[in-house]
N, C-alpha and C. Protein backbone atom coordinates (compact mmCIF):
# COMPACT_ATOMS: atom_id res chain seq x y z
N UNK A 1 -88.95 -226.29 166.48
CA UNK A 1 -87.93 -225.27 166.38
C UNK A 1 -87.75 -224.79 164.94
N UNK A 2 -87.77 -225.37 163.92
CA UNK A 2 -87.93 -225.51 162.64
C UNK A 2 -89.18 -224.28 161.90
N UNK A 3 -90.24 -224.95 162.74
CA UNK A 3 -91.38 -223.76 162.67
C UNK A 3 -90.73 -222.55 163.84
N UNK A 4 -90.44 -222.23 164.55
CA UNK A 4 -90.30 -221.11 164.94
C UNK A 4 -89.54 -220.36 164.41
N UNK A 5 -87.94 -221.03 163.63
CA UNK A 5 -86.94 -220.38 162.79
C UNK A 5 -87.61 -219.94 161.76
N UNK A 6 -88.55 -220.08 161.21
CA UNK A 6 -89.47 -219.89 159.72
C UNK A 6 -90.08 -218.74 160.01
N UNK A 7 -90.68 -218.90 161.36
CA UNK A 7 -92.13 -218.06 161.64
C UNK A 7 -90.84 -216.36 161.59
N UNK A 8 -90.10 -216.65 162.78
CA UNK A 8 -88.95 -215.83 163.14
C UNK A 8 -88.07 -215.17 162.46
N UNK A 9 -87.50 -215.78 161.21
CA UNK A 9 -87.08 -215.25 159.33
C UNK A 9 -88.13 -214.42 159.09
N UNK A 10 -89.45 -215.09 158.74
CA UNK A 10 -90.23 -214.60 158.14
C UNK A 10 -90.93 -213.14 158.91
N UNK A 11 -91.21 -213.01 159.94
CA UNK A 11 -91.55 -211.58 161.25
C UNK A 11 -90.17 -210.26 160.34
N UNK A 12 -89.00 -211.06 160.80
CA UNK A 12 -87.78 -210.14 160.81
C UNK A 12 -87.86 -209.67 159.21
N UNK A 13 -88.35 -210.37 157.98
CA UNK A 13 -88.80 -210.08 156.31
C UNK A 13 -89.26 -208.60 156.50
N UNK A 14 -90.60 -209.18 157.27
CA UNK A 14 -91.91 -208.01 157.43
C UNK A 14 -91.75 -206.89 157.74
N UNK A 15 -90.67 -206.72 158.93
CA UNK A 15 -90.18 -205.84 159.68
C UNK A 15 -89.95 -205.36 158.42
N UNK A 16 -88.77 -205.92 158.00
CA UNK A 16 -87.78 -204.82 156.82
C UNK A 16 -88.42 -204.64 155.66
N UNK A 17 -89.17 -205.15 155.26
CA UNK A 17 -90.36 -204.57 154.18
C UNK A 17 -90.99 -204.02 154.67
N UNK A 18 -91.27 -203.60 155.53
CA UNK A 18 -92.50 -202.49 155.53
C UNK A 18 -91.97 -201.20 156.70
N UNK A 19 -90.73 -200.95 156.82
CA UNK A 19 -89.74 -200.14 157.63
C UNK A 19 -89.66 -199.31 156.48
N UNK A 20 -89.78 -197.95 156.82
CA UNK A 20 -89.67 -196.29 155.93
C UNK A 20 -88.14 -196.60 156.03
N UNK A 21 -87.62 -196.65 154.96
CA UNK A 21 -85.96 -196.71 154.81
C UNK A 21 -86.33 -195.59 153.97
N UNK A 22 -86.84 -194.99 153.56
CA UNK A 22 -86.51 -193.55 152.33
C UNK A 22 -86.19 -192.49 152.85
N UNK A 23 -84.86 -192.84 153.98
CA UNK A 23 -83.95 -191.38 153.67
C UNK A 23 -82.75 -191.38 154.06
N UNK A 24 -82.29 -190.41 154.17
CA UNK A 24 -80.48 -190.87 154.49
C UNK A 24 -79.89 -191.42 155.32
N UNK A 25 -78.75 -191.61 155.24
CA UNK A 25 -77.98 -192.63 155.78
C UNK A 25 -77.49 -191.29 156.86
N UNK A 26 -77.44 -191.35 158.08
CA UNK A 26 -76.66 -190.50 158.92
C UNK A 26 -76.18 -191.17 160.71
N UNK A 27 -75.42 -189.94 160.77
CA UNK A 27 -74.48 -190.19 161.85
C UNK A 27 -75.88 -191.13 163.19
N UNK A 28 -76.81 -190.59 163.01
CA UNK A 28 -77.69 -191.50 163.76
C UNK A 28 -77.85 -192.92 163.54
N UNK A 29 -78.25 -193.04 161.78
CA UNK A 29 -78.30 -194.17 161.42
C UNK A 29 -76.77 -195.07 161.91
N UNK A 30 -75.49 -194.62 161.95
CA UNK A 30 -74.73 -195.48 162.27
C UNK A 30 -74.63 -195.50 163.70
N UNK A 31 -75.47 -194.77 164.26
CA UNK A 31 -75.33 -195.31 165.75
C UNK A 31 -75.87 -196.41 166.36
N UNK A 32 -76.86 -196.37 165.29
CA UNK A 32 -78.36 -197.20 165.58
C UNK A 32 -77.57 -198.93 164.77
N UNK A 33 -76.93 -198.56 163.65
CA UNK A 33 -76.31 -200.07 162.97
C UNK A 33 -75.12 -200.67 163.91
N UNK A 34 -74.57 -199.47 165.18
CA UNK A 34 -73.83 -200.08 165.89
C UNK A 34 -74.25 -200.75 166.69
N UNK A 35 -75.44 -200.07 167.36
CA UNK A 35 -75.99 -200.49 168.16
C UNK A 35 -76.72 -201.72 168.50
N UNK A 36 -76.99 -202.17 166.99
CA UNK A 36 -77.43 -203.28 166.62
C UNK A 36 -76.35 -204.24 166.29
N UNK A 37 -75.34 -203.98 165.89
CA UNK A 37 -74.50 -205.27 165.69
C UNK A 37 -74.38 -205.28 167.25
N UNK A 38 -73.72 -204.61 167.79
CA UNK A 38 -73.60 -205.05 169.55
C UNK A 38 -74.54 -205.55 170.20
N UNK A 39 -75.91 -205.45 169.45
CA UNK A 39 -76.96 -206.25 170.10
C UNK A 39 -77.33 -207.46 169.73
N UNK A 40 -76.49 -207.87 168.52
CA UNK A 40 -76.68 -208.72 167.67
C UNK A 40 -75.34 -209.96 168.44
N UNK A 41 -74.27 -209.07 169.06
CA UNK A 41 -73.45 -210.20 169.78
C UNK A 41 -73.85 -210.83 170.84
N UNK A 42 -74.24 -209.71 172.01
CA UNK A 42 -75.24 -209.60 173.03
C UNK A 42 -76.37 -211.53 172.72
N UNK A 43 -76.72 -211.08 171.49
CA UNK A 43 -78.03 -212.02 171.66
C UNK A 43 -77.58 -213.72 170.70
N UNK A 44 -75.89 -213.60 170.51
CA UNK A 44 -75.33 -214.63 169.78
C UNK A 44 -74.72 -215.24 171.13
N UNK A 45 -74.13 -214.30 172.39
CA UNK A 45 -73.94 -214.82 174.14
C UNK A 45 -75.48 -215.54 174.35
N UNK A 46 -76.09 -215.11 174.17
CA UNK A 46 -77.32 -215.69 174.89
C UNK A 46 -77.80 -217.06 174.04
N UNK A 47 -78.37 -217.31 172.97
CA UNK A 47 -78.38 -218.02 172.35
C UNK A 47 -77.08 -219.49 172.54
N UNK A 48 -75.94 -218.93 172.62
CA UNK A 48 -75.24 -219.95 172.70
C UNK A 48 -75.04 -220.65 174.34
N UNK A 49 -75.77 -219.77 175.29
CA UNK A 49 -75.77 -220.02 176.68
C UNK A 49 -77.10 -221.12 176.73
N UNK A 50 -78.33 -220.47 175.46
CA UNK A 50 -79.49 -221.47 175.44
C UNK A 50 -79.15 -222.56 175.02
N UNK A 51 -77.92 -222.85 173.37
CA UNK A 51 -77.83 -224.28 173.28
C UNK A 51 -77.27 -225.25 173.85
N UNK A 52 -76.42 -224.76 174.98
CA UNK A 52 -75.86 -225.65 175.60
C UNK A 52 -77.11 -226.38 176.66
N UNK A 53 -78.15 -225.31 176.87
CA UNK A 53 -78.92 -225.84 178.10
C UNK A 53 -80.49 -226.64 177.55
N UNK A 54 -80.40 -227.17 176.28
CA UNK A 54 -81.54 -227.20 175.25
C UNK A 54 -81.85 -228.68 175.26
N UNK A 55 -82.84 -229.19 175.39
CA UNK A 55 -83.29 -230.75 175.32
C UNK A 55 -82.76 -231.51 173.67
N UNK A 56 -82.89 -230.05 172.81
CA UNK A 56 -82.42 -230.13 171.55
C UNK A 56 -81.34 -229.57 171.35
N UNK A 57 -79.96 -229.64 171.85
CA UNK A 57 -79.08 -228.44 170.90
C UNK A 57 -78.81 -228.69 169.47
N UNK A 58 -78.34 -229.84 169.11
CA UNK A 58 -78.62 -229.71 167.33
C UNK A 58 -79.84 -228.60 166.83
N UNK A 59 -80.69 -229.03 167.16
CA UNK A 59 -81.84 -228.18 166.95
C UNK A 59 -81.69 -226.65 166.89
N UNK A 60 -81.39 -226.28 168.31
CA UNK A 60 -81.32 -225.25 168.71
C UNK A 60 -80.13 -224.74 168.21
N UNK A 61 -79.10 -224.66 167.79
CA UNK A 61 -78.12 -224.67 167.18
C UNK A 61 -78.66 -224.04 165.42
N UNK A 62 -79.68 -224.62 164.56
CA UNK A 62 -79.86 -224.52 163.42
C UNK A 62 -80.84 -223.38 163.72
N UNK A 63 -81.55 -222.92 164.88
CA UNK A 63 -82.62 -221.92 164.92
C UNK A 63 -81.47 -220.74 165.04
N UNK A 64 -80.63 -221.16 166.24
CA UNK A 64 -79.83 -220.15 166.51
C UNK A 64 -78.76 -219.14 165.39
N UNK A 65 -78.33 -220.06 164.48
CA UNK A 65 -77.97 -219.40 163.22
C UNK A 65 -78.67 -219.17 162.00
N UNK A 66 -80.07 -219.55 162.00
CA UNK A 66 -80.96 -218.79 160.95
C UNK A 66 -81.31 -217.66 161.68
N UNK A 67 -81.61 -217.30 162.95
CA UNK A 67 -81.99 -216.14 163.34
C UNK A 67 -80.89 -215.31 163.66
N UNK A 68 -79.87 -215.40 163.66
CA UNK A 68 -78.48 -214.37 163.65
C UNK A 68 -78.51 -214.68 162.24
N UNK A 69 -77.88 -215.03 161.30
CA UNK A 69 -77.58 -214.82 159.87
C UNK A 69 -78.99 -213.74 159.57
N UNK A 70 -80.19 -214.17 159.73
CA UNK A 70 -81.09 -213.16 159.64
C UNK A 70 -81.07 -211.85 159.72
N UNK A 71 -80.76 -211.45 161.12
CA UNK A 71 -80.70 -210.35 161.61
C UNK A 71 -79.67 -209.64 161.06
N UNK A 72 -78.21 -210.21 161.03
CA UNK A 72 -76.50 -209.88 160.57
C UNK A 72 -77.59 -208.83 159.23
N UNK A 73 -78.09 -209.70 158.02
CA UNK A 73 -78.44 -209.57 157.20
C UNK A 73 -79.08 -208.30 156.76
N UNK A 74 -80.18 -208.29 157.25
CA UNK A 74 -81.05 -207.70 157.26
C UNK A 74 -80.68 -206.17 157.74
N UNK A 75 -80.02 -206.40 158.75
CA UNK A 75 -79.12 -204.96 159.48
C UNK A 75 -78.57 -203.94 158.72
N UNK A 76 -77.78 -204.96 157.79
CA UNK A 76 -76.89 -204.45 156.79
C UNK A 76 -77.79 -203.77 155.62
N UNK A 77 -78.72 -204.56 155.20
CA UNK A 77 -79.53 -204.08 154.08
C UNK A 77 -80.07 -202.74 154.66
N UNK A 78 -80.53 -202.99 155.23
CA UNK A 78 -81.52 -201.13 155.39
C UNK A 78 -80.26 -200.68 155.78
N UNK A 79 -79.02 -200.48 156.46
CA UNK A 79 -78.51 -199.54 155.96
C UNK A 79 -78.05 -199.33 154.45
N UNK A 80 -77.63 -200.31 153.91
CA UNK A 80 -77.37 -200.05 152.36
C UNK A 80 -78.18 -199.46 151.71
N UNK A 81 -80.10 -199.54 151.86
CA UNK A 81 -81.14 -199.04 151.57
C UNK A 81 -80.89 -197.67 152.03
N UNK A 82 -80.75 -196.97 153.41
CA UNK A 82 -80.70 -195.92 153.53
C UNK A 82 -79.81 -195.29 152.68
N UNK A 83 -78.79 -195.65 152.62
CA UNK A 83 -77.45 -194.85 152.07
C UNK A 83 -77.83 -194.54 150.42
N UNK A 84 -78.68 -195.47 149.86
CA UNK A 84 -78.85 -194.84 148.47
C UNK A 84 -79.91 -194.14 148.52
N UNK A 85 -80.48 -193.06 149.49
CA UNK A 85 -81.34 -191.85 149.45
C UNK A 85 -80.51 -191.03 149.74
N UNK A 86 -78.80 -191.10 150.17
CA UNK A 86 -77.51 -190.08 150.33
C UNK A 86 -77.87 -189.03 149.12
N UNK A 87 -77.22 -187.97 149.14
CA UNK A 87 -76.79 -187.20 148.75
C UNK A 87 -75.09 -187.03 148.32
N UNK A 88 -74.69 -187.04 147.09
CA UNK A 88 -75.00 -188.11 146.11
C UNK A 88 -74.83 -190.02 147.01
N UNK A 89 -75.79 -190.36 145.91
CA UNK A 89 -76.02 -191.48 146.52
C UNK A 89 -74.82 -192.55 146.30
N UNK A 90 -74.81 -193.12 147.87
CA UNK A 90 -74.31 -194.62 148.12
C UNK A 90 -73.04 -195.12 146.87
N UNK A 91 -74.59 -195.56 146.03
CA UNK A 91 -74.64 -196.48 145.17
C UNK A 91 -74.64 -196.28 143.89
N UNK A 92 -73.99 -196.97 143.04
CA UNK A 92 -74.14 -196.95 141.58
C UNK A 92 -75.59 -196.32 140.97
N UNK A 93 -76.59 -197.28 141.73
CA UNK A 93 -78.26 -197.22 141.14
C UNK A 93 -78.97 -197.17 142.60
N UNK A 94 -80.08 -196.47 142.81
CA UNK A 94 -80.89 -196.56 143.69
C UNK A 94 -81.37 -198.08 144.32
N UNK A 95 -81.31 -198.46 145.57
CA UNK A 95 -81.57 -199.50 145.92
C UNK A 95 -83.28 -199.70 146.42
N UNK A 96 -84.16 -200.57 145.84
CA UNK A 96 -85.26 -200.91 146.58
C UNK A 96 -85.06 -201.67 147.73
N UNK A 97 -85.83 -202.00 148.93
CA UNK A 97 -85.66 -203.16 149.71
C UNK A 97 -84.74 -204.43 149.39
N UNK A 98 -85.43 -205.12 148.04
CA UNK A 98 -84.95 -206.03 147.52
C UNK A 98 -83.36 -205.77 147.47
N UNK A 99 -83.21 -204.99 146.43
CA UNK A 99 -81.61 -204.36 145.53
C UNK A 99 -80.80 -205.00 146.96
N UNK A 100 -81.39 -203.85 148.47
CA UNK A 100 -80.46 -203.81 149.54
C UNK A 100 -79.89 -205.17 149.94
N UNK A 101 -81.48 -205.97 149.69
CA UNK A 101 -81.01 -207.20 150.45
C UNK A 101 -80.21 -208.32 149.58
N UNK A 102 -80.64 -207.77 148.21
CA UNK A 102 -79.81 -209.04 147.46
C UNK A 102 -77.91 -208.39 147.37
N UNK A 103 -77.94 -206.62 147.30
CA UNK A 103 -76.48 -206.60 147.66
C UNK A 103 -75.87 -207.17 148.54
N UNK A 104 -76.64 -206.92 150.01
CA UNK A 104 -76.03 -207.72 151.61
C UNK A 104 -75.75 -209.16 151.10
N UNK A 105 -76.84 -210.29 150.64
CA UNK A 105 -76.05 -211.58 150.53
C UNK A 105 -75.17 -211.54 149.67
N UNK A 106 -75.04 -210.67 148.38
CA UNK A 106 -74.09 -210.89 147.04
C UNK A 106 -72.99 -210.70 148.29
N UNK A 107 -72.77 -210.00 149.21
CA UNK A 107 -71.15 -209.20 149.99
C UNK A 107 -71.41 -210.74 150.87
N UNK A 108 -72.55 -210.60 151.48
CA UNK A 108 -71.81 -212.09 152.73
C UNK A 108 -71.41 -213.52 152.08
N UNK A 109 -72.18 -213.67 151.04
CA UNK A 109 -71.44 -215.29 150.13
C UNK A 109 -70.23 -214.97 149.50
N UNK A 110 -69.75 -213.77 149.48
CA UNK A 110 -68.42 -213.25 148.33
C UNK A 110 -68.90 -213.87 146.55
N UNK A 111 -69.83 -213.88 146.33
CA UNK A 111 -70.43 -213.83 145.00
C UNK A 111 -69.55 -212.54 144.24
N UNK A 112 -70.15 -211.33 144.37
CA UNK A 112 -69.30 -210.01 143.78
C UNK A 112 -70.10 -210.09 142.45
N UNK A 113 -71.23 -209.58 141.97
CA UNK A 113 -71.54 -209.82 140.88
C UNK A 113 -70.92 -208.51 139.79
N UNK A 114 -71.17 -207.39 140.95
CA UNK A 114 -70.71 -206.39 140.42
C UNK A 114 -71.62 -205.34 139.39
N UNK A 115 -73.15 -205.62 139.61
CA UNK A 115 -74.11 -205.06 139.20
C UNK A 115 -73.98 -204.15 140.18
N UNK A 116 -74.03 -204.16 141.37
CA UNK A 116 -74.37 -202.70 142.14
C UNK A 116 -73.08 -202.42 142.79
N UNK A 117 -72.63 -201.30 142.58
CA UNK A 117 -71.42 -200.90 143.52
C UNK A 117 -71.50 -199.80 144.43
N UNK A 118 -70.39 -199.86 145.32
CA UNK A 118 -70.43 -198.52 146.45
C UNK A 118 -69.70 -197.49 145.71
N UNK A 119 -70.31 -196.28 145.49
CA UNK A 119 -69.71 -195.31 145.06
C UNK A 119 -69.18 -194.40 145.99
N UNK A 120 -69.91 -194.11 147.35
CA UNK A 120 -69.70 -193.15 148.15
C UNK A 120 -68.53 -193.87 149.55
N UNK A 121 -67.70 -192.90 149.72
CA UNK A 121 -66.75 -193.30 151.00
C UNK A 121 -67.34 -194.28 151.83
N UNK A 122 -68.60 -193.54 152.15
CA UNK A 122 -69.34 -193.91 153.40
C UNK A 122 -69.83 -195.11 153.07
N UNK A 123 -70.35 -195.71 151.70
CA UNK A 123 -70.84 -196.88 151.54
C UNK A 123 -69.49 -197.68 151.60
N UNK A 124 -68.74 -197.68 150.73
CA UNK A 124 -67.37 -198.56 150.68
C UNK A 124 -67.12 -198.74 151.93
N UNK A 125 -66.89 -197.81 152.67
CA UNK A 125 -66.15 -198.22 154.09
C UNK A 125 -67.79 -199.37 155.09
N UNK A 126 -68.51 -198.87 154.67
CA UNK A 126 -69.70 -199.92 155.42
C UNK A 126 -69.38 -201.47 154.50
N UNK A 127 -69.47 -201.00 153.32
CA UNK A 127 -69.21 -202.85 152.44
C UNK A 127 -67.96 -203.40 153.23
N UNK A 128 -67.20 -202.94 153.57
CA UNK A 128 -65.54 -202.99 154.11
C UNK A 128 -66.10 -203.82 155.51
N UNK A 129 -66.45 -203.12 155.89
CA UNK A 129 -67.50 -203.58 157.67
C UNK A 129 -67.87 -205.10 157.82
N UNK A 130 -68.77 -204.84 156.86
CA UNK A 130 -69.79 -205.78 156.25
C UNK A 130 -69.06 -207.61 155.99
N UNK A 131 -67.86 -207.12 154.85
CA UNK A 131 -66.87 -208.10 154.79
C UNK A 131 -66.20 -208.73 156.01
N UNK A 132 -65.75 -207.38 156.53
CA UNK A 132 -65.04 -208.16 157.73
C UNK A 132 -66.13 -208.71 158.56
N UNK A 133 -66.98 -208.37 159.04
CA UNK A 133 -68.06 -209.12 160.10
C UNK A 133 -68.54 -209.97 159.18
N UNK A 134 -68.66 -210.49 157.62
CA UNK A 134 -69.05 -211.77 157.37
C UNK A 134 -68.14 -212.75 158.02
N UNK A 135 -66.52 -212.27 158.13
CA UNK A 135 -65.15 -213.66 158.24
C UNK A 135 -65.50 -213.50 159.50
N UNK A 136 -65.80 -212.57 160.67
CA UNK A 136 -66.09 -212.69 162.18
C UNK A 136 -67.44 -213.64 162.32
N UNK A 137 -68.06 -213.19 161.66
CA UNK A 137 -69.43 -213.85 161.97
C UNK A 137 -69.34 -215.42 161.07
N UNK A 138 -69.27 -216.11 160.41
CA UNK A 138 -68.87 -217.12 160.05
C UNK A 138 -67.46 -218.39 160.66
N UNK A 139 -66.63 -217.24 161.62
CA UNK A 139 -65.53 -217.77 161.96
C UNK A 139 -65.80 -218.39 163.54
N UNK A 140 -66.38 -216.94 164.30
CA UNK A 140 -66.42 -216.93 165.58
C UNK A 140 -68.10 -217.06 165.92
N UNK A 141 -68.27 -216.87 165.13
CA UNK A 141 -69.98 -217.16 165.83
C UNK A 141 -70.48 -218.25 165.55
N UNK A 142 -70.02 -219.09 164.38
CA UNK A 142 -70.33 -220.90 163.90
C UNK A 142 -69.82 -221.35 164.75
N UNK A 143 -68.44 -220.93 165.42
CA UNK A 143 -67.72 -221.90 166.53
C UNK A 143 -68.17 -221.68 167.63
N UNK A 144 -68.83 -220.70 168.05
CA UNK A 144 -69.31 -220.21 169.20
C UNK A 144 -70.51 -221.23 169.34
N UNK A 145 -71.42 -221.27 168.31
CA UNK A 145 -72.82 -221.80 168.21
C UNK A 145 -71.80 -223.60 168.46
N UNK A 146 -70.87 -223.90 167.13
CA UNK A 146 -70.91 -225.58 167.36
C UNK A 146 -70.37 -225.98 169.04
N UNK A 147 -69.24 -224.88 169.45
CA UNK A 147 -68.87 -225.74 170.44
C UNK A 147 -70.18 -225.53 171.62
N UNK A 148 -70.84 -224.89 171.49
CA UNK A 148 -71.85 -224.93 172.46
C UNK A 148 -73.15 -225.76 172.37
N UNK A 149 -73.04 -225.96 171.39
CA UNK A 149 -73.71 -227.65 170.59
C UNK A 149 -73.13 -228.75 171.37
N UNK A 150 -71.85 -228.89 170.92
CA UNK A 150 -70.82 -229.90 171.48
C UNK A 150 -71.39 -229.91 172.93
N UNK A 151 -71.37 -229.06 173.76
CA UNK A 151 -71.27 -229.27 175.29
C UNK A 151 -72.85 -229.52 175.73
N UNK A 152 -74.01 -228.90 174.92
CA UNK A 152 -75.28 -229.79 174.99
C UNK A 152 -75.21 -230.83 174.87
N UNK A 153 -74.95 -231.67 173.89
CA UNK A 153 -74.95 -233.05 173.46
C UNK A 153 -74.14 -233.58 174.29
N UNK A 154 -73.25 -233.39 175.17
CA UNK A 154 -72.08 -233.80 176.18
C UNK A 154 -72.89 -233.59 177.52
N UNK A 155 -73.54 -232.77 177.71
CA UNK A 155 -74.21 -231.85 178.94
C UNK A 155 -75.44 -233.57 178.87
N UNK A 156 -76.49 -233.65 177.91
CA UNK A 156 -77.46 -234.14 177.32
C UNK A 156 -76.84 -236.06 177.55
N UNK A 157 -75.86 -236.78 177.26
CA UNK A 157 -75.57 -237.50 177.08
C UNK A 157 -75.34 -238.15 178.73
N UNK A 158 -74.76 -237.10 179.51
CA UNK A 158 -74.02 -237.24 180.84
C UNK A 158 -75.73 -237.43 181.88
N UNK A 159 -76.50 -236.56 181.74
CA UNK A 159 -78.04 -236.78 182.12
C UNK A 159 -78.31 -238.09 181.64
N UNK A 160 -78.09 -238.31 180.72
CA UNK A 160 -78.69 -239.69 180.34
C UNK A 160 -78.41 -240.93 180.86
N UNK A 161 -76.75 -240.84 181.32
CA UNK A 161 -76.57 -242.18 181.77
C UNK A 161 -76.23 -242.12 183.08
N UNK A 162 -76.90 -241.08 183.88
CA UNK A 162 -76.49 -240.80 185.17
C UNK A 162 -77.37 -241.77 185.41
N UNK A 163 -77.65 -242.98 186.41
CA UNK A 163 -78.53 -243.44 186.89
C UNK A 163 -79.68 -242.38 187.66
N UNK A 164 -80.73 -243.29 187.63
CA UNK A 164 -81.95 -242.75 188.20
C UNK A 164 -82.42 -243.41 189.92
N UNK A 165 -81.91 -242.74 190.87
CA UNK A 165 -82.05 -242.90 192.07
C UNK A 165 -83.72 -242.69 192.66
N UNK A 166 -84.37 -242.81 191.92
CA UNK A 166 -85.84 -242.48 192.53
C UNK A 166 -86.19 -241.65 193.45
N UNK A 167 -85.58 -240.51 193.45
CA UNK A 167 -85.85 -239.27 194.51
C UNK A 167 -85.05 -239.79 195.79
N UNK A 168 -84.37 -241.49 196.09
CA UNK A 168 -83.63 -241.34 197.64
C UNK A 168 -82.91 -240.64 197.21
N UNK A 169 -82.28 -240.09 198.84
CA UNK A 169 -81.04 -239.74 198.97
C UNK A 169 -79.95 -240.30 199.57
């Protein structure tokens, strides 16, 4: 699982490095970033429906939040990337791939270094977003993931000491 969270980080990298982000940020693009956080809950239901049912949920549990923190991530960056090809732009300074993605973690750890800022409405109010779905996504989706941990390992434990009747009935 370990190797698949790696392989699975690393796919979702590729994606966003090598995705044409060079151009504006528009009313499409935020349909498409909605669309994706809602798909991004969508697949944090499912995931937490898998760790409860997992031979591993610890396991599955640590895949399950490297590949959502991933995605959360990554989401955010190409739009931040788009928005500094705005008219006037976004951002203080033009963002490369990188810039995007190291702004997205500087906003989700609350670091604040304060090298790159939102200049434009439209960016501020997305950093604004961004913040609040870090305290949602850290609050409700860690608890979502542990207690569904909890009930694998409870689910997992209860199999275990059920006796083994040898197929009678």
């Amino acid at each position: 699982m370990v190797l698949r969270t790696t392989l699975t980080t690393a796919a979702l990298l590729v994606v966003y490095f090598t995705a044409p982000l060079n151009r504006s940020f528009t009313a499409v693009t935020g349909t498409v970033l909605s669309a994706s956080l809602i798909s991004l809950g969508l697949l944090v239901a499912w995931q937490a429906r898998s760790i409860t049912q997992s031979h591993s949920p610890r396991m599955r549990t640590v895949e399950a939040l490297g590949t959502s923190v991933s995605l959360f991530v990554l989401v955010f960056a190409s739009s931040y990337r788009l928005m500094s090809h705005d008219t006037p732009p976004g951002f203080s300074e033009p963002l490369t791939h990188i810039d995007a993605l190291f702004y997205t973690i500087t906003i989700f750890t609350s670091v604040g270094f304060s090298d790159i800022v939102p200049t434009s409405q439209t960016a501020r109010a997305l950093t604004a977003v961004q913040m609040l779905g870090d305290l949602v996504f850290l609050g409700i989706v860690a608890k979502v993931f542990l207690e569904a941990m909890r009930r694998g390992v409870e689910r997992k434990a209860a199999e275990s000491a059920a006796p083994d009747d040898g197929g009678a009935k």
